[in-house]
N, C-alpha and C. Protein backbone atom coordinates (compact mmCIF):
# COMPACT_ATOMS: atom_id res chain seq x y z
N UNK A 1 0.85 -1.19 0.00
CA UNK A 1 0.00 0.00 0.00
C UNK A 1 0.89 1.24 0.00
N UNK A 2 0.45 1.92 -0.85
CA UNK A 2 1.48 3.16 -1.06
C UNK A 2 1.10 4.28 0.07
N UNK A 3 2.11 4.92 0.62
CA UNK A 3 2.01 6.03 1.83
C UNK A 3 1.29 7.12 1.28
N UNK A 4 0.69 7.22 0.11
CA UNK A 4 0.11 8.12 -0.62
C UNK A 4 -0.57 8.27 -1.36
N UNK A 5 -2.20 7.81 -0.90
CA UNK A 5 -3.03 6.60 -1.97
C UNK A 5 -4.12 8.32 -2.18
N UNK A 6 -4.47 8.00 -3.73
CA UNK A 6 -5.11 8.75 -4.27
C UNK A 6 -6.62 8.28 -4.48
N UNK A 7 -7.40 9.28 -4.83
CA UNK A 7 -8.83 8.73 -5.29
C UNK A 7 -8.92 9.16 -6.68
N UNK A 8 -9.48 8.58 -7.10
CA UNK A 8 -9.96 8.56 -9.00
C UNK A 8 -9.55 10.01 -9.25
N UNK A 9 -8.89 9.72 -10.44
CA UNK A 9 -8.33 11.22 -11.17
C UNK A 9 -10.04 11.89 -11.54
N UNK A 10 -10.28 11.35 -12.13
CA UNK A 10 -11.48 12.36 -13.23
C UNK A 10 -12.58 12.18 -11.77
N UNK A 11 -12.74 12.21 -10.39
CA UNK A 11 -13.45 12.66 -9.70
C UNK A 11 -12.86 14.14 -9.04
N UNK A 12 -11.57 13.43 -9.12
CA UNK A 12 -10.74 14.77 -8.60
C UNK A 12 -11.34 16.13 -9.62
N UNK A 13 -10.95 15.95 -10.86
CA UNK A 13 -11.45 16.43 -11.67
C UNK A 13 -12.57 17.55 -12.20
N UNK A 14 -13.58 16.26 -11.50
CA UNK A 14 -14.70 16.84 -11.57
C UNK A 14 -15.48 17.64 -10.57
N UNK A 15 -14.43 17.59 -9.24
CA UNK A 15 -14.79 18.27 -8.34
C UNK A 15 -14.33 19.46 -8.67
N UNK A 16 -13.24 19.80 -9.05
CA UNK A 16 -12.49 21.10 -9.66
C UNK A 16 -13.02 21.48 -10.40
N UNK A 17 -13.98 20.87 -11.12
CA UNK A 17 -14.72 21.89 -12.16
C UNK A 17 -16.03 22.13 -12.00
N UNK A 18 -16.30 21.53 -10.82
CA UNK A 18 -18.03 22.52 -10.54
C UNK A 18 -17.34 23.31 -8.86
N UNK A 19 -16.68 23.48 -9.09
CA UNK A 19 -16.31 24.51 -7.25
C UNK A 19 -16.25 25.79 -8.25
N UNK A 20 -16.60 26.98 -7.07
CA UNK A 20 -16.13 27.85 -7.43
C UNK A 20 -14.57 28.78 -7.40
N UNK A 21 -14.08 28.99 -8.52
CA UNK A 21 -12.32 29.06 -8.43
C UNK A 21 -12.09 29.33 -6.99
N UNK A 22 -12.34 30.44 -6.29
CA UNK A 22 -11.81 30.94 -5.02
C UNK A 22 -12.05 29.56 -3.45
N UNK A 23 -12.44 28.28 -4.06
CA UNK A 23 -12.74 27.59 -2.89
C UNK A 23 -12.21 26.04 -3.58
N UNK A 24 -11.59 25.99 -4.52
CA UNK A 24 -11.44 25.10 -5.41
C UNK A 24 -10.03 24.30 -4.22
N UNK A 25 -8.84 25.42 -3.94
CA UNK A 25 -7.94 24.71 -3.59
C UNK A 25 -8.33 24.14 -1.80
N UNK A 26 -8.96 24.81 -1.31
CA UNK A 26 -9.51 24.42 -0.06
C UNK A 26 -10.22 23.49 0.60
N UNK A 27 -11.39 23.45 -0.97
CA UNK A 27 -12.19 22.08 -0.32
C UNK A 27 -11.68 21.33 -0.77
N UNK A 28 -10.73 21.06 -1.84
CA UNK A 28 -10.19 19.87 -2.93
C UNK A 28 -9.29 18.74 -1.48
N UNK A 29 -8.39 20.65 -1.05
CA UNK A 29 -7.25 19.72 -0.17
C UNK A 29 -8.08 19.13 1.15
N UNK A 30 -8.81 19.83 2.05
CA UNK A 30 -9.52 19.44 2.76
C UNK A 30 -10.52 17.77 2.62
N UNK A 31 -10.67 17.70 1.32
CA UNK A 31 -11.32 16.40 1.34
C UNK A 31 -10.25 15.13 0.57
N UNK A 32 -9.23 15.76 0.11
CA UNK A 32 -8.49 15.01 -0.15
C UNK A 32 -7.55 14.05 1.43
N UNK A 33 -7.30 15.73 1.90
CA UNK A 33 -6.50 14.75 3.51
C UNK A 33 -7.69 13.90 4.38
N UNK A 34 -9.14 14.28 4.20
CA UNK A 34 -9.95 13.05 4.94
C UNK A 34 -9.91 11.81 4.53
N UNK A 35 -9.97 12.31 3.05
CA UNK A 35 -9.59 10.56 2.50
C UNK A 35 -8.57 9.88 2.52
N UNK A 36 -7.14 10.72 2.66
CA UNK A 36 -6.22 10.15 2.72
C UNK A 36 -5.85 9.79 4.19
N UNK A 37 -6.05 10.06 5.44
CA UNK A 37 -5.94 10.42 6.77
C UNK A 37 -6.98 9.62 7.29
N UNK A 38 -8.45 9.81 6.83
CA UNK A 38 -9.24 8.72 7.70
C UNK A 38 -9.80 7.76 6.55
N UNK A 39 -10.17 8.01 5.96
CA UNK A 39 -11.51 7.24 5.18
C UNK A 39 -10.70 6.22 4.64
N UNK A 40 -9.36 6.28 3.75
CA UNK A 40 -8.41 4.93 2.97
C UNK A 40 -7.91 3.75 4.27
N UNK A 41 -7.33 4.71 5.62
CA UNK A 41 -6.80 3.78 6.19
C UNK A 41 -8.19 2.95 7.20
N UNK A 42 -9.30 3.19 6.77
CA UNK A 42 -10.11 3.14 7.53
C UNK A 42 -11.56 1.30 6.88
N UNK A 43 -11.15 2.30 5.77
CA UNK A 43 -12.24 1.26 4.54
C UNK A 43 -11.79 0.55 3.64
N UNK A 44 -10.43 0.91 3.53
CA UNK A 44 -9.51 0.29 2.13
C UNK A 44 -9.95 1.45 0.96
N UNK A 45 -8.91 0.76 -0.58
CA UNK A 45 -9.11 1.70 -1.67
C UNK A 45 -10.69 1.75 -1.72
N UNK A 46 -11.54 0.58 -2.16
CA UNK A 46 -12.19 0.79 -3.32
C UNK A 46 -13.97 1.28 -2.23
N UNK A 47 -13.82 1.28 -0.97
CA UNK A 47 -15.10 2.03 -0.14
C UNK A 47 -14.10 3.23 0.07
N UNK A 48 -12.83 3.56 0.20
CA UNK A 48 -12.36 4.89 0.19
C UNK A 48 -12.82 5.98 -0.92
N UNK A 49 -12.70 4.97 -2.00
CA UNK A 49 -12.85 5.69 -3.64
C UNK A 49 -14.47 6.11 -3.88
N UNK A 50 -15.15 5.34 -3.72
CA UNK A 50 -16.83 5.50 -3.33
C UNK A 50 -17.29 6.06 -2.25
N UNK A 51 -16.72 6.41 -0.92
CA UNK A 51 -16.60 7.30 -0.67
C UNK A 51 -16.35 9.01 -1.11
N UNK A 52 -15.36 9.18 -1.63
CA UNK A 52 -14.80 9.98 -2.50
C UNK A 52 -15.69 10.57 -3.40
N UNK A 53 -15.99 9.95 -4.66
CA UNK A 53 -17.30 9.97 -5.25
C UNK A 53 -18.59 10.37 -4.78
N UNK A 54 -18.87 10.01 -3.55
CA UNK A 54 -20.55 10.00 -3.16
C UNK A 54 -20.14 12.05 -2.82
N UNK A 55 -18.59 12.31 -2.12
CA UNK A 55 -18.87 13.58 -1.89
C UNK A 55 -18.53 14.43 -2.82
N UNK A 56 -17.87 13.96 -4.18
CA UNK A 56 -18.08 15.00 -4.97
C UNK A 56 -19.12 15.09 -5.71
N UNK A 57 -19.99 13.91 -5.87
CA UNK A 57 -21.76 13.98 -6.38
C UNK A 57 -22.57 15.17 -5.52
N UNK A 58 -22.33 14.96 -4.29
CA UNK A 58 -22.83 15.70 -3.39
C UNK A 58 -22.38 17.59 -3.92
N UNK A 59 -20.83 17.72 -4.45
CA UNK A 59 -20.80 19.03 -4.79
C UNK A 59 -21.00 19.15 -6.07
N UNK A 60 -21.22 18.58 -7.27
CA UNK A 60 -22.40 18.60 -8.43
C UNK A 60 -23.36 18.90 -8.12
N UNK A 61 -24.02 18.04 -7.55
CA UNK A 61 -25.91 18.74 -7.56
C UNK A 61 -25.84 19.70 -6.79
N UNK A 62 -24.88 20.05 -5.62
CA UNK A 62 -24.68 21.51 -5.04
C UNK A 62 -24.81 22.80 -6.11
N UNK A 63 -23.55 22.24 -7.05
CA UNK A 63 -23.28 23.52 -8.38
C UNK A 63 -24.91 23.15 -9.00
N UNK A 64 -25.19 21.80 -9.40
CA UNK A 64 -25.93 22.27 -10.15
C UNK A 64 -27.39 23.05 -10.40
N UNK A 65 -27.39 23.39 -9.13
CA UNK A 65 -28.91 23.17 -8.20
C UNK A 65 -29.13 24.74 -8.74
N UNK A 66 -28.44 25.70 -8.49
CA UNK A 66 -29.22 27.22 -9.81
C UNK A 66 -29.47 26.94 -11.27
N UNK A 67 -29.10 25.95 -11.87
CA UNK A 67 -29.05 25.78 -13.38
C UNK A 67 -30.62 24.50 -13.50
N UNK A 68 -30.49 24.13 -12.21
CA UNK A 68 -31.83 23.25 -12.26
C UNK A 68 -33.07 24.20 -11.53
N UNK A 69 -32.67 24.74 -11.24
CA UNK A 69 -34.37 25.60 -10.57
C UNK A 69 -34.48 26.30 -11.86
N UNK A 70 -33.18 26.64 -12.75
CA UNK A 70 -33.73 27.69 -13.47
C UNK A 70 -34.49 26.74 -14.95
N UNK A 71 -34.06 25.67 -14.98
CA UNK A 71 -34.15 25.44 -15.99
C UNK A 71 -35.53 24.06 -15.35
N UNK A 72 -35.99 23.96 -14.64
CA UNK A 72 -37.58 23.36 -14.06
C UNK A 72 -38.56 24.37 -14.27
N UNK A 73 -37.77 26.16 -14.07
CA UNK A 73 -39.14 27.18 -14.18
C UNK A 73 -39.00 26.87 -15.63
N UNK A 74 -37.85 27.12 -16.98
CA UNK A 74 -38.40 27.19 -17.84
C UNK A 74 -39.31 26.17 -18.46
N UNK A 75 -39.12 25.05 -18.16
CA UNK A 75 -39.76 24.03 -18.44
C UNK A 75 -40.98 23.94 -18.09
N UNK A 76 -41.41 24.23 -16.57
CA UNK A 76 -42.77 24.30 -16.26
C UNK A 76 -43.65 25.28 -16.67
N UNK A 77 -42.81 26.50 -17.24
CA UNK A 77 -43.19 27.26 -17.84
C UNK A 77 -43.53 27.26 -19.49
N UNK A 78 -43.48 26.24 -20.39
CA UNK A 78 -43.52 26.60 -21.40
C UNK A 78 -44.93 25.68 -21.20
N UNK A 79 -44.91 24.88 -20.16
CA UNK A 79 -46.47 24.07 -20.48
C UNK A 79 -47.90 25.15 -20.83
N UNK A 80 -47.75 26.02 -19.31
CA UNK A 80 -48.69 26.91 -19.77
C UNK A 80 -48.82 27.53 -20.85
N UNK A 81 -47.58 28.18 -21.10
CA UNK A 81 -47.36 28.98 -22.51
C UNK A 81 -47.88 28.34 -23.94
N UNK A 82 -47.76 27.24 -23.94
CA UNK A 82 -48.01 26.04 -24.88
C UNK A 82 -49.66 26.20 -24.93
N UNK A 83 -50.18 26.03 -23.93
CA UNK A 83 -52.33 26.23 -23.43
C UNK A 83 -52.55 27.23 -24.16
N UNK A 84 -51.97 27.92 -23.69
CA UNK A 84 -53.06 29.18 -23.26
C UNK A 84 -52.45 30.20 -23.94
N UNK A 85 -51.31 30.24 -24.79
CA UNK A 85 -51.43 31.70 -25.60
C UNK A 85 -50.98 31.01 -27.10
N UNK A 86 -52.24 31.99 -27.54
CA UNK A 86 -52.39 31.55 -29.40
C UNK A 86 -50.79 32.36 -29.83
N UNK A 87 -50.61 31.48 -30.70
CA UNK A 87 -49.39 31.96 -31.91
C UNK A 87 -50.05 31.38 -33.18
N UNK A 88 -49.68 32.48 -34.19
CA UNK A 88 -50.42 32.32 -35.24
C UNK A 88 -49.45 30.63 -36.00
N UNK A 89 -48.18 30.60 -35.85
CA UNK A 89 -47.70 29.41 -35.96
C UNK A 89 -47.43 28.96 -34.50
N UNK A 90 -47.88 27.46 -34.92
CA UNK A 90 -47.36 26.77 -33.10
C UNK A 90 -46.63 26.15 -32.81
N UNK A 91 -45.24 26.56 -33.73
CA UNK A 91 -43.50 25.76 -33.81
C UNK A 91 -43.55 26.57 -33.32
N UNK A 92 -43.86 27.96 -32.66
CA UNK A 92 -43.13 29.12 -32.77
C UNK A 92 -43.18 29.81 -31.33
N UNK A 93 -44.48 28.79 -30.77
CA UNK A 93 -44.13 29.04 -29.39
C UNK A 93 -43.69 28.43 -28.49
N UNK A 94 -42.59 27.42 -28.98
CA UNK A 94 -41.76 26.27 -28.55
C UNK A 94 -40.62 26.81 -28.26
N UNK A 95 -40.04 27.45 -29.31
CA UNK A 95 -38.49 27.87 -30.03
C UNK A 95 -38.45 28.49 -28.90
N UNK A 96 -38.29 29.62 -28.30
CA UNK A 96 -38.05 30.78 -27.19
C UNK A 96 -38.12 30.33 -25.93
N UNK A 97 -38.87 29.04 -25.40
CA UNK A 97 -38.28 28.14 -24.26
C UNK A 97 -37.44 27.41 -24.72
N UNK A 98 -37.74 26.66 -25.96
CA UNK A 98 -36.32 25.86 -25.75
C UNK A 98 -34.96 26.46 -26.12
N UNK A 99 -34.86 27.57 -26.47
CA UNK A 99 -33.44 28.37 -26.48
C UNK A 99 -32.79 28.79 -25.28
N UNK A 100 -34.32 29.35 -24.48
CA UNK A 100 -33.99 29.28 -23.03
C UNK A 100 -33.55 28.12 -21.81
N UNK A 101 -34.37 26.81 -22.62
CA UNK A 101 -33.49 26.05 -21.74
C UNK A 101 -32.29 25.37 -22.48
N UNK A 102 -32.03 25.69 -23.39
CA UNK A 102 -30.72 25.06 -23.83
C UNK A 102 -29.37 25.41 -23.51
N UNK A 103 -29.64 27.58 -23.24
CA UNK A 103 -29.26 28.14 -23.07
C UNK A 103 -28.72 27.62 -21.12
N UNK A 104 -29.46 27.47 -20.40
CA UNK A 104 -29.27 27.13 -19.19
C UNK A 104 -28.54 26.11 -18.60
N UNK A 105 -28.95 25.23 -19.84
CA UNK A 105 -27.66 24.11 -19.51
C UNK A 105 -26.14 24.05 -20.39
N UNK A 106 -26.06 24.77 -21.47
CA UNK A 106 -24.45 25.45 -22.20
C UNK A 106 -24.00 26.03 -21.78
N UNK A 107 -24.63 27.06 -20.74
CA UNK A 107 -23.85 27.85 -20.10
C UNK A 107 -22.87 27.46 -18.65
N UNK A 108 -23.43 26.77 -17.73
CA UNK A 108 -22.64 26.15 -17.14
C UNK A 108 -21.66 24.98 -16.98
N UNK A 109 -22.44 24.43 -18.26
CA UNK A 109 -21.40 23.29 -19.15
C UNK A 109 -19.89 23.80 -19.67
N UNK A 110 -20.55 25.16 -20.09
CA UNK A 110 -19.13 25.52 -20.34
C UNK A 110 -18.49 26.54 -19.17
N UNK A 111 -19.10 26.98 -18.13
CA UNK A 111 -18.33 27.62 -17.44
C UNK A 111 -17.29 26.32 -16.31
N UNK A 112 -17.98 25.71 -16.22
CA UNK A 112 -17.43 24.23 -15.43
C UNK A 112 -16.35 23.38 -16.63
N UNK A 113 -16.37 23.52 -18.20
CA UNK A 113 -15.22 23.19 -19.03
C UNK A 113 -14.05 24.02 -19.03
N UNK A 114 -14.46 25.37 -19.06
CA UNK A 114 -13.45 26.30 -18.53
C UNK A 114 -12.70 26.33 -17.85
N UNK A 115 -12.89 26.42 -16.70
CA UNK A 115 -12.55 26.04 -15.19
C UNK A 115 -11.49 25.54 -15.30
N UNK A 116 -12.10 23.48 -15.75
CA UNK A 116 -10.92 23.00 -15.51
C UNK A 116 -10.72 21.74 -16.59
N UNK A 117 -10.71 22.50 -17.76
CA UNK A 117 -10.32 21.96 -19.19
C UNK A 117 -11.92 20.30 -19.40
N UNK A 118 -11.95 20.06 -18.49
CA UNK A 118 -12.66 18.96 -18.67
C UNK A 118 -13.94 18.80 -19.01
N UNK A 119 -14.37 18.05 -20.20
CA UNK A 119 -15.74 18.08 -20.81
C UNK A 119 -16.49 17.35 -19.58
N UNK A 120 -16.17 16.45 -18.94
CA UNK A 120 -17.01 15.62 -17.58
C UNK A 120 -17.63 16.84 -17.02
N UNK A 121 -17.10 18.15 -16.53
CA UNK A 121 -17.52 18.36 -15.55
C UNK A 121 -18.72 19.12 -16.65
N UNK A 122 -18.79 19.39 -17.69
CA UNK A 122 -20.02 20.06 -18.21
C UNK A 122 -21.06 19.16 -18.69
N UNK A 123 -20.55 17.40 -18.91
CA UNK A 123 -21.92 16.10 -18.78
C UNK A 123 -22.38 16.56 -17.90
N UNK A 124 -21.63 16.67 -16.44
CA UNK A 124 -22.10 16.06 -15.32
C UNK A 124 -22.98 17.63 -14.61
N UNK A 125 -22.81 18.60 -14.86
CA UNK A 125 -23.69 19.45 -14.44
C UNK A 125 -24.83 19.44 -15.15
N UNK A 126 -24.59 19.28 -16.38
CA UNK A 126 -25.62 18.70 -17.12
C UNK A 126 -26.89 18.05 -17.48
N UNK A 127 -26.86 17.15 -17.05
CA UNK A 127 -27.64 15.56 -16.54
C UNK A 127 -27.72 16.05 -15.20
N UNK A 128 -26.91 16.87 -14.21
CA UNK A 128 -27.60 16.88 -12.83
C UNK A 128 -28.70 17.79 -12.67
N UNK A 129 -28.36 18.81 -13.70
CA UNK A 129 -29.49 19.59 -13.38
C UNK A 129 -30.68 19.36 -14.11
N UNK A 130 -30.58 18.42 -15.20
CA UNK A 130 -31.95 17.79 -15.75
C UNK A 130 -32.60 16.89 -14.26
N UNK A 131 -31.94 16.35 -14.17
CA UNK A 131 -32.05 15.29 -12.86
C UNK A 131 -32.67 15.85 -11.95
N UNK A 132 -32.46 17.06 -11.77
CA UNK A 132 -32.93 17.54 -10.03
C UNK A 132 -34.23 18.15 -10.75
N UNK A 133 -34.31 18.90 -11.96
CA UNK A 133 -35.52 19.90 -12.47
C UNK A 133 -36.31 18.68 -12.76
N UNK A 134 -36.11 17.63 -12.84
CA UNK A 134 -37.34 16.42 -13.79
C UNK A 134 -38.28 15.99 -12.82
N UNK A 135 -38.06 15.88 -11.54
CA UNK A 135 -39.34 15.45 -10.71
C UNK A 135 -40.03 16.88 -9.96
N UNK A 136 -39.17 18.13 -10.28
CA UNK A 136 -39.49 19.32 -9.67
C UNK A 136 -40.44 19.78 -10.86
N UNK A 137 -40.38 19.56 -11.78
CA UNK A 137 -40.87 20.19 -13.17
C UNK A 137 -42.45 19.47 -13.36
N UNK A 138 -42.14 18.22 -13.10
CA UNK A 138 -43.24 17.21 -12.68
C UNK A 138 -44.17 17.53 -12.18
N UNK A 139 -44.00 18.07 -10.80
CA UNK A 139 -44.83 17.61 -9.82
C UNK A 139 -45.82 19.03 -9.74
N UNK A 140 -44.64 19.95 -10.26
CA UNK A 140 -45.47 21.62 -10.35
C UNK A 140 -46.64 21.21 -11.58
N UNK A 141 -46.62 20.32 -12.30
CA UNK A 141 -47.14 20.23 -13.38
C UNK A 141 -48.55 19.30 -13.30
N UNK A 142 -48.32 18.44 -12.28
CA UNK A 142 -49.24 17.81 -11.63
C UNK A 142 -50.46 18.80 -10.79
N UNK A 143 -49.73 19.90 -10.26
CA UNK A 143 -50.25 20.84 -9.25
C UNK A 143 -50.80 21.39 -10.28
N UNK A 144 -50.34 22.04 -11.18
CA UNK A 144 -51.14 23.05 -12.29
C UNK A 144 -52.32 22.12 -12.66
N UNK A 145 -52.41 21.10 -13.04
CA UNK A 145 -53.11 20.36 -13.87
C UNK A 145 -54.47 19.88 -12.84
N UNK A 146 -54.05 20.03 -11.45
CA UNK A 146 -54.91 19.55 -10.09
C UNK A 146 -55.80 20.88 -9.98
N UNK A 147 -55.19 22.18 -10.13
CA UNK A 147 -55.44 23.16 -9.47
C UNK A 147 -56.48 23.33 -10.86
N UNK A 148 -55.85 23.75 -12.26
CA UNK A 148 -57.13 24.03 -13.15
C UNK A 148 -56.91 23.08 -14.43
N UNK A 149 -58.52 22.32 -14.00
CA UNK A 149 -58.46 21.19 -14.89
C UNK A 149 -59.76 21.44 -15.52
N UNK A 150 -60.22 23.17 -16.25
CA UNK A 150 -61.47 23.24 -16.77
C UNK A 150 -61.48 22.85 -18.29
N UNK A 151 -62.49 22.37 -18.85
CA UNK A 151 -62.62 21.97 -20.26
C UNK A 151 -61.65 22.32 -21.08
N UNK A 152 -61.63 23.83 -21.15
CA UNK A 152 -61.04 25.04 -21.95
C UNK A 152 -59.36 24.54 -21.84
N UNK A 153 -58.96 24.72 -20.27
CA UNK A 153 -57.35 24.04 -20.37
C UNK A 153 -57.45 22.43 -20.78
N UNK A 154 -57.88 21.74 -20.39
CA UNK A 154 -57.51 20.19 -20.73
C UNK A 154 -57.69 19.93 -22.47
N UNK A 155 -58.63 20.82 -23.23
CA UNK A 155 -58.22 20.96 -24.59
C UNK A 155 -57.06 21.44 -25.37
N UNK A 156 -56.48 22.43 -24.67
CA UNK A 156 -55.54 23.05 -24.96
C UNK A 156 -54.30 22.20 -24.87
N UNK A 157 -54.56 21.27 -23.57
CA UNK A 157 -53.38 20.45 -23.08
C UNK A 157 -53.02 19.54 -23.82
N UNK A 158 -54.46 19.10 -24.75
CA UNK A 158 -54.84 17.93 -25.58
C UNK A 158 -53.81 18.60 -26.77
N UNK A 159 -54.19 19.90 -27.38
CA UNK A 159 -53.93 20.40 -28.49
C UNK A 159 -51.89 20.58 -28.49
N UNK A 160 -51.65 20.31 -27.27
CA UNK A 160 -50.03 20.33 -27.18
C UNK A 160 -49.42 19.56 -26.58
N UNK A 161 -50.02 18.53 -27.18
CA UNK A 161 -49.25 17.15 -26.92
C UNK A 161 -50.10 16.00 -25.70
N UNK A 162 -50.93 16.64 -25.04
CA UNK A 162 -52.07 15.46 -23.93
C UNK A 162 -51.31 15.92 -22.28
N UNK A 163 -51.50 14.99 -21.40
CA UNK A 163 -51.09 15.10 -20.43
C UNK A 163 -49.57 14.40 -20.22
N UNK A 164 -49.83 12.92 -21.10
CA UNK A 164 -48.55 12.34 -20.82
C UNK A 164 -47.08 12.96 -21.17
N UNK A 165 -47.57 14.02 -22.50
CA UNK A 165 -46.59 14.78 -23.05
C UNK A 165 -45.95 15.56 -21.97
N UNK A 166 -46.40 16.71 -21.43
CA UNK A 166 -46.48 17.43 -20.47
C UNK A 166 -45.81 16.19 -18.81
N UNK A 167 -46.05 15.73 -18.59
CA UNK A 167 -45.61 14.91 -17.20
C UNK A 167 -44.33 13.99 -17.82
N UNK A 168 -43.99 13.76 -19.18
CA UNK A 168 -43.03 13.42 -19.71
C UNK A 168 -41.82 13.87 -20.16
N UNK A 169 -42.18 15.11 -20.24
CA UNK A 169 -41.17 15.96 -20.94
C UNK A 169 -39.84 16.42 -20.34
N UNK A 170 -40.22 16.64 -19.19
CA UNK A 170 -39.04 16.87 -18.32
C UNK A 170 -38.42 15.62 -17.90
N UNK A 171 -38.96 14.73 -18.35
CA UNK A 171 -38.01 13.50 -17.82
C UNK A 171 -37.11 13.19 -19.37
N UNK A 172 -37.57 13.32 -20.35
CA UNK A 172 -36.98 13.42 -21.79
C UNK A 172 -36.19 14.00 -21.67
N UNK A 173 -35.92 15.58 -21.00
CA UNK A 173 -34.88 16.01 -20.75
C UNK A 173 -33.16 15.73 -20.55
N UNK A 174 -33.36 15.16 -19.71
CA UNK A 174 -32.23 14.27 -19.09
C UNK A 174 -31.29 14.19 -20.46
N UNK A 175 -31.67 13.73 -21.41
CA UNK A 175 -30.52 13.00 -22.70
C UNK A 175 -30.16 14.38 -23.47
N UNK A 176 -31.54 15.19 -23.61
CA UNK A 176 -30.58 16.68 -24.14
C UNK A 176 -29.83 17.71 -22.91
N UNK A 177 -29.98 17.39 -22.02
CA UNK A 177 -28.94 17.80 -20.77
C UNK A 177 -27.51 17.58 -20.74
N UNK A 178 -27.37 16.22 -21.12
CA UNK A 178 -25.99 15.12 -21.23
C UNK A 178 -25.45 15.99 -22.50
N UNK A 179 -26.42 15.67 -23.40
CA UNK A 179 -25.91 16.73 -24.82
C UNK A 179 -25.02 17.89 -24.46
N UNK A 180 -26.02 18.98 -24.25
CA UNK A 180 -26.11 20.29 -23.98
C UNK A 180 -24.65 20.19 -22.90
N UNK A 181 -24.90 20.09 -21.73
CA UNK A 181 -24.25 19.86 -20.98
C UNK A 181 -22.51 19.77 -21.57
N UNK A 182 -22.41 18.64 -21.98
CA UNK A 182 -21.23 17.99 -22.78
C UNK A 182 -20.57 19.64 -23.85
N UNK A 183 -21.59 19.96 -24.76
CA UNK A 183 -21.11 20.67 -25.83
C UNK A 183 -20.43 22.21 -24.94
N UNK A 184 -21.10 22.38 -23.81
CA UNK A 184 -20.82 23.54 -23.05
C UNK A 184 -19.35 22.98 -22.79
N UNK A 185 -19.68 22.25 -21.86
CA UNK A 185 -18.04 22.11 -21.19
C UNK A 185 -17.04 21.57 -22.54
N UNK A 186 -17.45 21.29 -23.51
CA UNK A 186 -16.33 20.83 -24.77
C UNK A 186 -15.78 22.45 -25.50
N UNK A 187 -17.14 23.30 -25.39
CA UNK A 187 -16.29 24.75 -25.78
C UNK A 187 -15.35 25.52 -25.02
N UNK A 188 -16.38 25.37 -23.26
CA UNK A 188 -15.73 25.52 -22.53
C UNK A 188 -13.94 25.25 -22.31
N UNK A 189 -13.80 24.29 -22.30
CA UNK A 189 -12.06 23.29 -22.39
C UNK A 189 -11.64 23.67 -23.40
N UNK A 190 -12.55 23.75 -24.51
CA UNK A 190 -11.25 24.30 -25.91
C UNK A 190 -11.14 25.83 -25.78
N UNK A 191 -11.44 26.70 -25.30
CA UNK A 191 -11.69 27.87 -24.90
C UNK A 191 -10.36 28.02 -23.82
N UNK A 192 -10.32 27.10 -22.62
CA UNK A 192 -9.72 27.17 -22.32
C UNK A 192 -8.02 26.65 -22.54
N UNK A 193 -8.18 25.78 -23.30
CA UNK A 193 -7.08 25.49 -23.87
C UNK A 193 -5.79 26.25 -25.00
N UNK A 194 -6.96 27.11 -25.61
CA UNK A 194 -6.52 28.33 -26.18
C UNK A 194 -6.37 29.54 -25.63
N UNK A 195 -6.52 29.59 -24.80
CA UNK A 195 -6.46 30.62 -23.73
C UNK A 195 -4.58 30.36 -23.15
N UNK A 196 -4.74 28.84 -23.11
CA UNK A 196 -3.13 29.30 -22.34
C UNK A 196 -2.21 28.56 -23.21
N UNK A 197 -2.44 28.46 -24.57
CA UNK A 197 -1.59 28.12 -25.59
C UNK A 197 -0.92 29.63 -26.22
């Protein structure tokens, strides 16, 4: 056993790229000496290493948790928008939420590729914040649908896709998150890569 046992590079990684710069070297070292100090000599590598993991998951959905409230309102928001206001074309009142939420998840995809060159950390904010907005996006949607369920809306609901569409959609999410997510932190990293070339 080496006097100097490490945990997974690309968690290391990925913790460095959803912290914010000014706390990056603090909590990194701080959770690095628990693992190295209690948790390895305590559990061995591979519950040390999963260990490790469970707490930088824990600071993902931390980061990702503004990019998922914001991007559950837009989502819960385009349902109504979808009902209840006429557009003379009805591609057209799609486009302007989904720019907005595409927009929500590229942007921290790539501020987290930036950071710290790595496309992981812009999957992984990615998919977390689909993840956390998909049962939040849900359930507001359930509530809307509980609260006004008169003729007039449940046609409308019909006319944009039914109910299942709507209670589905945010869970569909998830795979253009991973996308989105990914392409942020891939500009992000090449951005940064040219930056110090």
């Amino acid at each position: 056993m080496t006097g100097n046992p490490m945990p997974p590079a690309w968690a290391e990684a990925l913790l460095r790229g959803v912290l914010a710069p000014e706390s990056v070297e603090s909590v990194s070292g701080d959770l690095l000496e628990e693992y190295r100090d209690s948790v390895h000599p305590l559990r061995g590598r591979r519950a040390a290493n999963a260990w490790y993991v469970r707490q930088v998951l824990g600071f993902v959905s931390h980061a990702a948790q503004p990019s998922a409230m914001a991007f559950a309102g837009a989502t819960f928001a385009t349902g109504p928008l979808e009902w209840l206001v006429p557009f003379p074309n009805p591609d057209a009142r799609s486009v302007v939420p989904l720019l907005i939420c595409a927009g929500i998840l590229l942007v921290p995809g790539y501020r987290a590729g930036s950071r710290t060159g790595s496309i992981v950390a812009g999957l992984a904010i990615g998919v977390t914040a689909t993840a956390i907005a998909a049962p939040i996006t849900t359930f507001l949607t359930i509530v809307l649908l509980a609260a006004w369920h008169e003729p007039a809306t449940m046609s409308a609901v019909r006319r944009s896709g039914g109910v299942n569409h709507a209670l589905m959609l945010p869970v569909m999410m998830v795979l253009p998150g991973l996308i989105l997510g990914t392409l942020g932190g891939v500009v992000g990293a090449t951005v940064r890569g040219l930056r110090r070339a």
